[in-house]
Structure formats: C-alpha cells, structure tokens
PDB file of N, CA and C in Angstrom:
ATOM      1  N   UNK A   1      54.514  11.361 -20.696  1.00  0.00           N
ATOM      2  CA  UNK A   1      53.595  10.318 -20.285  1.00  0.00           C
ATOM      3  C   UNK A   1      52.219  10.939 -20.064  1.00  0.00           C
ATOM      4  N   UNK A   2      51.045  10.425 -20.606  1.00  0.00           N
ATOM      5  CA  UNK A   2      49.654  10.347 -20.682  1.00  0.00           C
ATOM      6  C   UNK A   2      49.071  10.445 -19.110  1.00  0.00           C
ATOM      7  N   UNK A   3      48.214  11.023 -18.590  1.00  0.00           N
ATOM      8  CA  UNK A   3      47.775  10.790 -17.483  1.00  0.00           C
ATOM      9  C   UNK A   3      46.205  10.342 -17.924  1.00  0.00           C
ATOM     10  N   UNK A   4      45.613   9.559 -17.029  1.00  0.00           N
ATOM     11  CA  UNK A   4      44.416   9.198 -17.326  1.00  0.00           C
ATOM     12  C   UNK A   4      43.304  10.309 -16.840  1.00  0.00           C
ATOM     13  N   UNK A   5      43.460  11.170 -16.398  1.00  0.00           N
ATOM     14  CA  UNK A   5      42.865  12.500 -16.044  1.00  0.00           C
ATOM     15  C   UNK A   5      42.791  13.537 -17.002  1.00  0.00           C
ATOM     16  N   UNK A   6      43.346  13.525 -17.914  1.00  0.00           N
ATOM     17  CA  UNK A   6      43.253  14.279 -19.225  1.00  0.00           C
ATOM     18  C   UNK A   6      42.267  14.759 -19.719  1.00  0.00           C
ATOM     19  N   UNK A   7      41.819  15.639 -20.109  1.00  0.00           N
ATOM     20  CA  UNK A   7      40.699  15.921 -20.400  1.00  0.00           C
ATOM     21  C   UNK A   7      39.539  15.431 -21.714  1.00  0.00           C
ATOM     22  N   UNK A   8      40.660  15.005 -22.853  1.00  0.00           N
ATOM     23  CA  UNK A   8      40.235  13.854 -23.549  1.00  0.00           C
ATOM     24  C   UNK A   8      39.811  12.440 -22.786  1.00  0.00           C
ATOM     25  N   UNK A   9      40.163  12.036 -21.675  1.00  0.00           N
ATOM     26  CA  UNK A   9      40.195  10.899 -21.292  1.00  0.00           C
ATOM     27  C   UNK A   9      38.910  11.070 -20.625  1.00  0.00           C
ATOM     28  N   UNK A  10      38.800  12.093 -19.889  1.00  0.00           N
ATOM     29  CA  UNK A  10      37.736  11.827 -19.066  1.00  0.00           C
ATOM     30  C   UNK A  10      36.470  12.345 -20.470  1.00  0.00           C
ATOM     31  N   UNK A  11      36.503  12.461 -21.529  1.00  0.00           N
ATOM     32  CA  UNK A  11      35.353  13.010 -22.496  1.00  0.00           C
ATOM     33  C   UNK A  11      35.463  10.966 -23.233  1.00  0.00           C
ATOM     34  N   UNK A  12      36.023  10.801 -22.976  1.00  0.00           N
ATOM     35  CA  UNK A  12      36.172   9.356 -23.917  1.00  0.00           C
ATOM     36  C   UNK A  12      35.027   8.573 -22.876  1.00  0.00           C
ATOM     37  N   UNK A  13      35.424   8.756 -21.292  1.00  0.00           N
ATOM     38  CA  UNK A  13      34.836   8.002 -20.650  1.00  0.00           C
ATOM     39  C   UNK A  13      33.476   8.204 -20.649  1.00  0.00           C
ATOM     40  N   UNK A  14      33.103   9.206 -20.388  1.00  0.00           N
ATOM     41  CA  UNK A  14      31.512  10.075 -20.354  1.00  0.00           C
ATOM     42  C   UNK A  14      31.111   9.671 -21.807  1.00  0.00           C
ATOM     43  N   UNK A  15      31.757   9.483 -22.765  1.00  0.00           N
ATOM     44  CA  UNK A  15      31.030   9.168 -23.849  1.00  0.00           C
ATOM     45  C   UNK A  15      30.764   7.411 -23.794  1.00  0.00           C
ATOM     46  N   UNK A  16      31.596   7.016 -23.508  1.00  0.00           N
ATOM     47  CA  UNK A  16      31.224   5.502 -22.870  1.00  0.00           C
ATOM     48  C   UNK A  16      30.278   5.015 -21.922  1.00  0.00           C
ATOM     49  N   UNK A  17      29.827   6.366 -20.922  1.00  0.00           N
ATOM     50  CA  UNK A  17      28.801   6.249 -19.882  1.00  0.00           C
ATOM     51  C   UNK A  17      27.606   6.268 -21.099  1.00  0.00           C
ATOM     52  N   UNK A  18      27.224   7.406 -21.893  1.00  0.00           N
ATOM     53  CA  UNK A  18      26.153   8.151 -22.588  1.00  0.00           C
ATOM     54  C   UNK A  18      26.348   6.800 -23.466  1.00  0.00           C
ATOM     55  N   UNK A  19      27.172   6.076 -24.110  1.00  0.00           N
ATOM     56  CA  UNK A  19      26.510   4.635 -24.901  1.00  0.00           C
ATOM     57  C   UNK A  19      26.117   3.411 -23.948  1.00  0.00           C
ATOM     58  N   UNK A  20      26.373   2.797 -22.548  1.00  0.00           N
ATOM     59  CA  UNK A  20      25.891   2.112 -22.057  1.00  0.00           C
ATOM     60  C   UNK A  20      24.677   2.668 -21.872  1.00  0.00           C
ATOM     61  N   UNK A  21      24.440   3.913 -21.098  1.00  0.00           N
ATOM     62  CA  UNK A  21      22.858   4.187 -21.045  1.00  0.00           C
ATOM     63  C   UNK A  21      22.226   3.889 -22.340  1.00  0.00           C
ATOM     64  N   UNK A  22      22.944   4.349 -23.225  1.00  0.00           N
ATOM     65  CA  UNK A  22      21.586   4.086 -24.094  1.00  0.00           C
ATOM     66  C   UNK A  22      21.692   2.574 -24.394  1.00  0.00           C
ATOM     67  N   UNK A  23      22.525   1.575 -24.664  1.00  0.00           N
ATOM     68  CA  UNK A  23      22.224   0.374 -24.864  1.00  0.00           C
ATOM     69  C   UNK A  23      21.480  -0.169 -23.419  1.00  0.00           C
ATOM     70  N   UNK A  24      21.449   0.304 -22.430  1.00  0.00           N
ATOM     71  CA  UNK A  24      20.825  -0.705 -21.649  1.00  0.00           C
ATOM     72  C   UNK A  24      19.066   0.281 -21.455  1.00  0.00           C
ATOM     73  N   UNK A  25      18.768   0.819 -22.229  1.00  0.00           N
ATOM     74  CA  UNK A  25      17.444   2.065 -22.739  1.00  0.00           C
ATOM     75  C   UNK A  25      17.217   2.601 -21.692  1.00  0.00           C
ATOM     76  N   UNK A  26      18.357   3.611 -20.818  1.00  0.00           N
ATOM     77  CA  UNK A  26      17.911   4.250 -19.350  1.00  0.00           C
ATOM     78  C   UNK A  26      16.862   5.405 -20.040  1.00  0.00           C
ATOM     79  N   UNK A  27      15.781   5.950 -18.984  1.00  0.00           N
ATOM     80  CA  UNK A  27      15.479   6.555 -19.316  1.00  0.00           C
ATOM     81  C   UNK A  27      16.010   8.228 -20.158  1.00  0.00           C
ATOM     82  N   UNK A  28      15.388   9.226 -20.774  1.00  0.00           N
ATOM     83  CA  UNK A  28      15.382  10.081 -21.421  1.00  0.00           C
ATOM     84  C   UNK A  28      16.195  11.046 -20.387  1.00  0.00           C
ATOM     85  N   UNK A  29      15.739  11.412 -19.714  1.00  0.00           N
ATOM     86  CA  UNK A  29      16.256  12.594 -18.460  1.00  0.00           C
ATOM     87  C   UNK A  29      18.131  12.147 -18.230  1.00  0.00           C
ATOM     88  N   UNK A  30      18.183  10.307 -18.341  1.00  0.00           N
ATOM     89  CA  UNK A  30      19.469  10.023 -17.674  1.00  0.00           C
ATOM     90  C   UNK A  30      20.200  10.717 -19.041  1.00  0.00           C
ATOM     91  N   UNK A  31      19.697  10.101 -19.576  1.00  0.00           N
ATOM     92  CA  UNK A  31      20.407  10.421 -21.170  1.00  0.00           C
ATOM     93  C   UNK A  31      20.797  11.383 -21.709  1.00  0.00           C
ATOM     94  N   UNK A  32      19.718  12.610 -20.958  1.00  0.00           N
ATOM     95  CA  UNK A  32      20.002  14.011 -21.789  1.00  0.00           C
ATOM     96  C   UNK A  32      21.172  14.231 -20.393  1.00  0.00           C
ATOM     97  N   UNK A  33      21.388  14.025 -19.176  1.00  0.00           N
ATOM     98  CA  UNK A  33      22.280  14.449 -18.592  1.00  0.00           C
ATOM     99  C   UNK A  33      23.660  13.775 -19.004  1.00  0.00           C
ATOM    100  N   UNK A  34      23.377  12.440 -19.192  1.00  0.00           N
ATOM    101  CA  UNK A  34      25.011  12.024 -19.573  1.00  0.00           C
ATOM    102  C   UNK A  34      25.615  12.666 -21.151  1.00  0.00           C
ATOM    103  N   UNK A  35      24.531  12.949 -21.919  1.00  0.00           N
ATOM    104  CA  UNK A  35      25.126  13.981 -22.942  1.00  0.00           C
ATOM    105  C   UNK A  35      25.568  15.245 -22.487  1.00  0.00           C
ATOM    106  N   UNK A  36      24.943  16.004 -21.413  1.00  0.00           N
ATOM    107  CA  UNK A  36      25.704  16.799 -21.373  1.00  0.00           C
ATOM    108  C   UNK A  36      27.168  17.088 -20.865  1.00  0.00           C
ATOM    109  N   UNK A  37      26.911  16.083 -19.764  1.00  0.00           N
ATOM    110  CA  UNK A  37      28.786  15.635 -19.285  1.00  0.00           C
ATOM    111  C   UNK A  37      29.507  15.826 -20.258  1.00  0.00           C
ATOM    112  N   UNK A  38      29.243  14.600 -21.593  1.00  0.00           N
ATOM    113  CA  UNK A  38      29.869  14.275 -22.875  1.00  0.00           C
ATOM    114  C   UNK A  38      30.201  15.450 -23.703  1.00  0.00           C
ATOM    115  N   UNK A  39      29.622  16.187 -23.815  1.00  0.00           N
ATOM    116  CA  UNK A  39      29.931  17.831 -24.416  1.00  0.00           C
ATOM    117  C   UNK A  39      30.487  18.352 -24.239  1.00  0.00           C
ATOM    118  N   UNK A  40      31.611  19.342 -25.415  1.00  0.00           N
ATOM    119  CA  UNK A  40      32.390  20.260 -24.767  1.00  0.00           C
ATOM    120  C   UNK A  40      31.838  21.279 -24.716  1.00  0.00           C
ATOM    121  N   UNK A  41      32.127  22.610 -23.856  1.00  0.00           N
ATOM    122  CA  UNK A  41      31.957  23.748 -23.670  1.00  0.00           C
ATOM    123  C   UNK A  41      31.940  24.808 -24.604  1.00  0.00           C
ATOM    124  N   UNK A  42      30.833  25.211 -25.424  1.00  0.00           N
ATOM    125  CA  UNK A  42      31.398  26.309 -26.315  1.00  0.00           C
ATOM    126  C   UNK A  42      30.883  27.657 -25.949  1.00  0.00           C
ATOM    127  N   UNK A  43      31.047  28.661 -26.856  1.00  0.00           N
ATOM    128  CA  UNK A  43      30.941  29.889 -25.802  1.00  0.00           C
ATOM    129  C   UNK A  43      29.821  30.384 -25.645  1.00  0.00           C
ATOM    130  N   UNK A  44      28.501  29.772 -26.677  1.00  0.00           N
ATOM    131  CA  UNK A  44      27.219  30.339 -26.590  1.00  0.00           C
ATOM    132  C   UNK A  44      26.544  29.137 -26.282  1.00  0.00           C
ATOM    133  N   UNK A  45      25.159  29.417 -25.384  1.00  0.00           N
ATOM    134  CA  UNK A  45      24.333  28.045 -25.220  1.00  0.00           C
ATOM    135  C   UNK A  45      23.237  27.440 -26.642  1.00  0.00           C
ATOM    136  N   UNK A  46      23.626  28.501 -27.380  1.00  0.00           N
ATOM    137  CA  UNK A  46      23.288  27.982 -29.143  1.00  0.00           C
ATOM    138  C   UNK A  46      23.904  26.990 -29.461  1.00  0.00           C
ATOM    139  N   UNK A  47      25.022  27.372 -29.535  1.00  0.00           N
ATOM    140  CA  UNK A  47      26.506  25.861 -30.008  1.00  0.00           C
ATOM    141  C   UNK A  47      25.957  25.068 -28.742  1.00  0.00           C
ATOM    142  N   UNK A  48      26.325  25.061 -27.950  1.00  0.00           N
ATOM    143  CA  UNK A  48      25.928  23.755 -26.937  1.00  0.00           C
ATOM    144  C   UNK A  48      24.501  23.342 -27.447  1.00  0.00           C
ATOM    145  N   UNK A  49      24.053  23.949 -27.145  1.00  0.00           N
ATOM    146  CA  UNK A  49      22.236  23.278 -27.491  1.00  0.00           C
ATOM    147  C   UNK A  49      22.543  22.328 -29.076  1.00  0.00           C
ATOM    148  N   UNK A  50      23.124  22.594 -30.087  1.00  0.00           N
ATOM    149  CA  UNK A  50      23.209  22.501 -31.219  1.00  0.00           C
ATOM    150  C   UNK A  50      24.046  20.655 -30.886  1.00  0.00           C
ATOM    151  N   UNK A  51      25.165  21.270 -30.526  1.00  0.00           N
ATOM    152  CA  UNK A  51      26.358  19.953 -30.045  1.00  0.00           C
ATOM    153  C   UNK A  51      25.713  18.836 -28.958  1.00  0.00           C
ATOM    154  N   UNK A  52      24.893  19.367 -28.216  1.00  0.00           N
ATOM    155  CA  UNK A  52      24.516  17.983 -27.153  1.00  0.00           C
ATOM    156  C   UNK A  52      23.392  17.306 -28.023  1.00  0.00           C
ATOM    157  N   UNK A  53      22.560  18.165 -29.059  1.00  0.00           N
ATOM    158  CA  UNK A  53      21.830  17.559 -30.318  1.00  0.00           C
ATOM    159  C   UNK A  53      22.593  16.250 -31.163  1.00  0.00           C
ATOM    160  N   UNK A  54      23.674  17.025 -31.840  1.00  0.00           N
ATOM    161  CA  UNK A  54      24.524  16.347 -32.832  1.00  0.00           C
ATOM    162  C   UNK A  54      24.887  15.032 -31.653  1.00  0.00           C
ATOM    163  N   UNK A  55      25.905  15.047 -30.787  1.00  0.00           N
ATOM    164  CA  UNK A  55      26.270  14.572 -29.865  1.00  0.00           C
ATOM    165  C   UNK A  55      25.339  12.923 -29.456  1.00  0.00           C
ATOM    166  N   UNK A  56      24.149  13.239 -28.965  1.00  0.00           N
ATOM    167  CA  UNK A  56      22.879  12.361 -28.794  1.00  0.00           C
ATOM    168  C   UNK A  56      22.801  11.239 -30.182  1.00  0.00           C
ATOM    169  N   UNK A  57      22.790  12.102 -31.137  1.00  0.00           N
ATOM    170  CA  UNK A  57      22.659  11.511 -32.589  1.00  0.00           C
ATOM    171  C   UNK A  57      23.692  10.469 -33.317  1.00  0.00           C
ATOM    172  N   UNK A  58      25.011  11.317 -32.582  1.00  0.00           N
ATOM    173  CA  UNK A  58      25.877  10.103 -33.197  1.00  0.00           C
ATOM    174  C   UNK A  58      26.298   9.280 -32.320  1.00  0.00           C
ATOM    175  N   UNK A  59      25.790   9.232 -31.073  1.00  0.00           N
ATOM    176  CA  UNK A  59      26.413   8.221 -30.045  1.00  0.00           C
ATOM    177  C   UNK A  59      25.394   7.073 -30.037  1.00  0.00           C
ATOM    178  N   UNK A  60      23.827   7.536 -30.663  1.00  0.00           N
ATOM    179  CA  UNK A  60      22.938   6.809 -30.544  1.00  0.00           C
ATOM    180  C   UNK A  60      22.853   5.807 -32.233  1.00  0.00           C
ATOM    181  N   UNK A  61      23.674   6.331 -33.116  1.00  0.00           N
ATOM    182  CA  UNK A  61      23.830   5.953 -33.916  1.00  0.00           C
ATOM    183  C   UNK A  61      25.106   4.855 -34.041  1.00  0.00           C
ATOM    184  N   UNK A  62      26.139   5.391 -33.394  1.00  0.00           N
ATOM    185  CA  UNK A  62      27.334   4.423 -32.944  1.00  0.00           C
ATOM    186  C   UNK A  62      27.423   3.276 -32.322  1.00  0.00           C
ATOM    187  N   UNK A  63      25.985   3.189 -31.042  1.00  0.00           N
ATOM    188  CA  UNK A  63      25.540   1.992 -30.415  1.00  0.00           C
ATOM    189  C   UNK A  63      25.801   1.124 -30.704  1.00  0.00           C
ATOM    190  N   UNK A  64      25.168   1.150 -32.299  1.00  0.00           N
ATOM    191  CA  UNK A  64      24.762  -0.333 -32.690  1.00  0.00           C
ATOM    192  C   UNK A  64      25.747  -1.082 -32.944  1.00  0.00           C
ATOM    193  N   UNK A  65      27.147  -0.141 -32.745  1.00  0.00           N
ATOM    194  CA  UNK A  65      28.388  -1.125 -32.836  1.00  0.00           C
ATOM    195  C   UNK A  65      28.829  -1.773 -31.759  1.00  0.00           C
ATOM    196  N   UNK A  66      28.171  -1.508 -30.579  1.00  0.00           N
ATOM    197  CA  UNK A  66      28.515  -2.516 -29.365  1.00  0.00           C
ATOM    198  C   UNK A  66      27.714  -2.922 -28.478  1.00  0.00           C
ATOM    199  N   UNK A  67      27.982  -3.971 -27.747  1.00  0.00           N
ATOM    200  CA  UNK A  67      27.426  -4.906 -26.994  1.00  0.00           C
ATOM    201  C   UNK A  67      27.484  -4.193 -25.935  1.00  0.00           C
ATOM    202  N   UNK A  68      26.338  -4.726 -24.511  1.00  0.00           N
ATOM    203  CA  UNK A  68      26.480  -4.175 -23.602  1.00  0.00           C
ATOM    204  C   UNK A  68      27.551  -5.353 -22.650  1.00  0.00           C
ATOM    205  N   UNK A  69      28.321  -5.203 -21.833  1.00  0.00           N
ATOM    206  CA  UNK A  69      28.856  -6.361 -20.778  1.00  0.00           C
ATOM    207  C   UNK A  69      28.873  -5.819 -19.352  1.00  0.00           C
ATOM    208  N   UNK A  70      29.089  -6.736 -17.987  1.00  0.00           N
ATOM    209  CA  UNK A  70      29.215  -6.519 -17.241  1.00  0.00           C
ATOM    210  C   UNK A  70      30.296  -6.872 -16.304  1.00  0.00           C
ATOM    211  N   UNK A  71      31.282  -6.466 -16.058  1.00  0.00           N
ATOM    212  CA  UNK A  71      32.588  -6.644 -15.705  1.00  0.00           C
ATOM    213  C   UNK A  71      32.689  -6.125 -14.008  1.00  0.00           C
ATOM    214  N   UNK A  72      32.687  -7.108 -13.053  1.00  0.00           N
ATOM    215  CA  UNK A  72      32.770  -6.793 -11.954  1.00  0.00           C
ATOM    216  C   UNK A  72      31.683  -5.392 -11.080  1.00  0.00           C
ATOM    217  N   UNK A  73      30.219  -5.994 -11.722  1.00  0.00           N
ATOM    218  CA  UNK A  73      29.181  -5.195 -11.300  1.00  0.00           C
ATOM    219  C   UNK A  73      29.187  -3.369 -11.962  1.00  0.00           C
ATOM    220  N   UNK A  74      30.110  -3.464 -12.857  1.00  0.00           N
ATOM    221  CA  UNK A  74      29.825  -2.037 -13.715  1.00  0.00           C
ATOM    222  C   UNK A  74      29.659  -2.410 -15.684  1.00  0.00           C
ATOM    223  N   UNK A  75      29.111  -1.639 -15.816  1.00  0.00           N
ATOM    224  CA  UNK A  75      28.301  -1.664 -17.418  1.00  0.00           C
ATOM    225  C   UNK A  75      29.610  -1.362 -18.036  1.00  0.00           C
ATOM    226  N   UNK A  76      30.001  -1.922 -19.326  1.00  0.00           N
ATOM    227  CA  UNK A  76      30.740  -1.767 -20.031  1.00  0.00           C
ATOM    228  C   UNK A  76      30.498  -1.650 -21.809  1.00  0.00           C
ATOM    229  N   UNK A  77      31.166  -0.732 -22.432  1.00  0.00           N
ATOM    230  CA  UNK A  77      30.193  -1.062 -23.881  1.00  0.00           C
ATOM    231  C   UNK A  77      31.473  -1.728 -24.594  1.00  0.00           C
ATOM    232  N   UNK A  78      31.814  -2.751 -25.140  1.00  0.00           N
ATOM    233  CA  UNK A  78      32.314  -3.337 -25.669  1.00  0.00           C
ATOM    234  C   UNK A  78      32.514  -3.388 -27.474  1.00  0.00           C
ATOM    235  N   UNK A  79      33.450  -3.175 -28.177  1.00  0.00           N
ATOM    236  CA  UNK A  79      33.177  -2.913 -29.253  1.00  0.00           C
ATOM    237  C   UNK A  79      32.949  -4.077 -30.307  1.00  0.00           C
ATOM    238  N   UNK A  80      31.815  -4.059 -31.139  1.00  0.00           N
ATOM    239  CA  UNK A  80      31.446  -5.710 -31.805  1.00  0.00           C
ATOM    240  C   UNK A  80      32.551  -6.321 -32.313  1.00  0.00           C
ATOM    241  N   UNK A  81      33.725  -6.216 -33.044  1.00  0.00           N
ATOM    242  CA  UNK A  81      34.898  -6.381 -33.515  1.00  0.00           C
ATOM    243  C   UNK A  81      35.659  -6.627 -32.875  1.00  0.00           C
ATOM    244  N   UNK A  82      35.666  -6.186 -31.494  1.00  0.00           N
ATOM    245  CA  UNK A  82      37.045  -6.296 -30.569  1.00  0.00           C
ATOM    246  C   UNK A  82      36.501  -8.609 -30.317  1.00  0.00           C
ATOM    247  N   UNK A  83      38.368  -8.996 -29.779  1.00  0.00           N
ATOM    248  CA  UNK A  83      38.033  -9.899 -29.483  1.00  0.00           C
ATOM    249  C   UNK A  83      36.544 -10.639 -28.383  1.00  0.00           C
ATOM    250  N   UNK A  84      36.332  -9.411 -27.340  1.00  0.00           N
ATOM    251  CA  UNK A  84      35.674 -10.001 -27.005  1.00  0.00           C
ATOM    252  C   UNK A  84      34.377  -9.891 -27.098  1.00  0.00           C
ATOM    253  N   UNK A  85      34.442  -8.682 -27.767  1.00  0.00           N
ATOM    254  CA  UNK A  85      32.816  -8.728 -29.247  1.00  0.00           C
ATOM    255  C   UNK A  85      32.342  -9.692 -30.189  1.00  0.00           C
ATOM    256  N   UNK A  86      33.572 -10.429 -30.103  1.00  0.00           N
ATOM    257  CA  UNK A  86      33.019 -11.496 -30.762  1.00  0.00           C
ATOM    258  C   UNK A  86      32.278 -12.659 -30.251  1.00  0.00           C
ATOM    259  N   UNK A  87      33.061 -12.471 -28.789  1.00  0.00           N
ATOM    260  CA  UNK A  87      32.873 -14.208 -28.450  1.00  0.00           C
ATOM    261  C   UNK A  87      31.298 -13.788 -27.566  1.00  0.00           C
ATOM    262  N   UNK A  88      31.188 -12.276 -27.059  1.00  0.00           N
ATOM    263  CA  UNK A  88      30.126 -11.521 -27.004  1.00  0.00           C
ATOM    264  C   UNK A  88      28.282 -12.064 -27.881  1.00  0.00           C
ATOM    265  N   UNK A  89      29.201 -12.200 -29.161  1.00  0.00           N
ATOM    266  CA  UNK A  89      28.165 -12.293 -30.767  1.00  0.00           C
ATOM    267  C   UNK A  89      27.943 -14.137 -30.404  1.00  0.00           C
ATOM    268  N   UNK A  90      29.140 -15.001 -30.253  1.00  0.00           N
ATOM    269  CA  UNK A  90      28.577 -15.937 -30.266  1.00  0.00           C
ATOM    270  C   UNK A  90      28.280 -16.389 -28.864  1.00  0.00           C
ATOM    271  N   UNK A  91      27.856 -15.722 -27.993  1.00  0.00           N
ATOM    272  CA  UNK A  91      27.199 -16.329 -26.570  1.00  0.00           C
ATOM    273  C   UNK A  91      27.596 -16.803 -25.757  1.00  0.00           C
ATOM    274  N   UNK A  92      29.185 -16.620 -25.499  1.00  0.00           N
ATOM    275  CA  UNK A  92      30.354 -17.320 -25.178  1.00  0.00           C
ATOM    276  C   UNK A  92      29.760 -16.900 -23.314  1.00  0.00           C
ATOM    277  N   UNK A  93      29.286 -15.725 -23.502  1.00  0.00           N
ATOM    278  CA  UNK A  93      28.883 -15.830 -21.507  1.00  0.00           C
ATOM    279  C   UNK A  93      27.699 -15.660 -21.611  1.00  0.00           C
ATOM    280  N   UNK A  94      26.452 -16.563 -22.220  1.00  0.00           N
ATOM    281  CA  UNK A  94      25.293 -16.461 -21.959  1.00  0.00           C
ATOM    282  C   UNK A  94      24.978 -17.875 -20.968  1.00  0.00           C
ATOM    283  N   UNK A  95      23.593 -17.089 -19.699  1.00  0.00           N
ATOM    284  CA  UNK A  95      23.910 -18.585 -18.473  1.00  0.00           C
ATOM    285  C   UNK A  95      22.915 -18.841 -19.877  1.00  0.00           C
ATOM    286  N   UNK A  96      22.508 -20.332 -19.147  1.00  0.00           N
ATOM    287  CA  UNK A  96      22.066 -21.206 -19.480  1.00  0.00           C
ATOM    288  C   UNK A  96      20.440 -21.747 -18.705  1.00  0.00           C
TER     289      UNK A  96
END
C-alpha cells in the first residue's frame, strides 16, 4: 500500500503548487521558490541550476492545460479534460 508521503507524492504536489502560482501570475521570486521545492536533488548545483530551468519551462508550458479552481479556500489546478474541466470551460461556477 501507497502512502501519501512518498516522495513522488509530495514532488507531484509541489508541482501542483508551482502550476497554480503560475496560473494565478504570483510574482517571480514566489515562482522561482516553488520551482525549487519541485526539483530533485542532483549532485552538482550545475544540474540543479540546469533542472529548476527546464523544470520552470515545462510547467509553464503545461499550464495552459488547466484551469485555476477554488475548493474550500485553497487553489487547485484542475485538468481541462477532466470532468470538471469541462464544466470549468463552460462556466458551470461562474457568479453572476
């Protein structure tokens, strides 16, 4: 059995933090820190410097596949495809 403490799990989540920031456009400073959370450890600060680069690039590129939501006062990134990406697309919780 899976624990949610895993170390994949907690890199899935931090990468989920580093795409709400950027869909909701936190500033630059938040951004370069939640990439680095998101990063793994390699043994020179070359590879890291290199990876929190790459890293930035494809998470900021991945965005555009989801919506931002708000689920009991915390940011959520939602994926455009998932069911409720859709109903997301057609405005299903926009007030009025």
């Amino acid at each position: 059995m899976s624990s949610d403490n895993t170390t994949a799990m907690k890199m899935e989540r931090s990468y989920n933090r580093l795409l709400c920031a950027i869909l909701q456009g936190k500033p630059k400073r938040i951004i370069a820190r939640l990439t680095f959370e998101a990063a793994d450890c390699p043994e020179t600060f070359k590879e890291f410097d290199e990876q929190t680069k790459q890293l930035l690039q494809e998470a900021t590129k991945d965005s555009i596949n989801y919506f931002i939501h708000y689920q009991s006062g915390r940011t959520v990134a939602i994926l455009r495809t998932s069911p409720l990406g859709r109903k997301l697309a057609k405005g299903a919780f926009k007030d009025e």
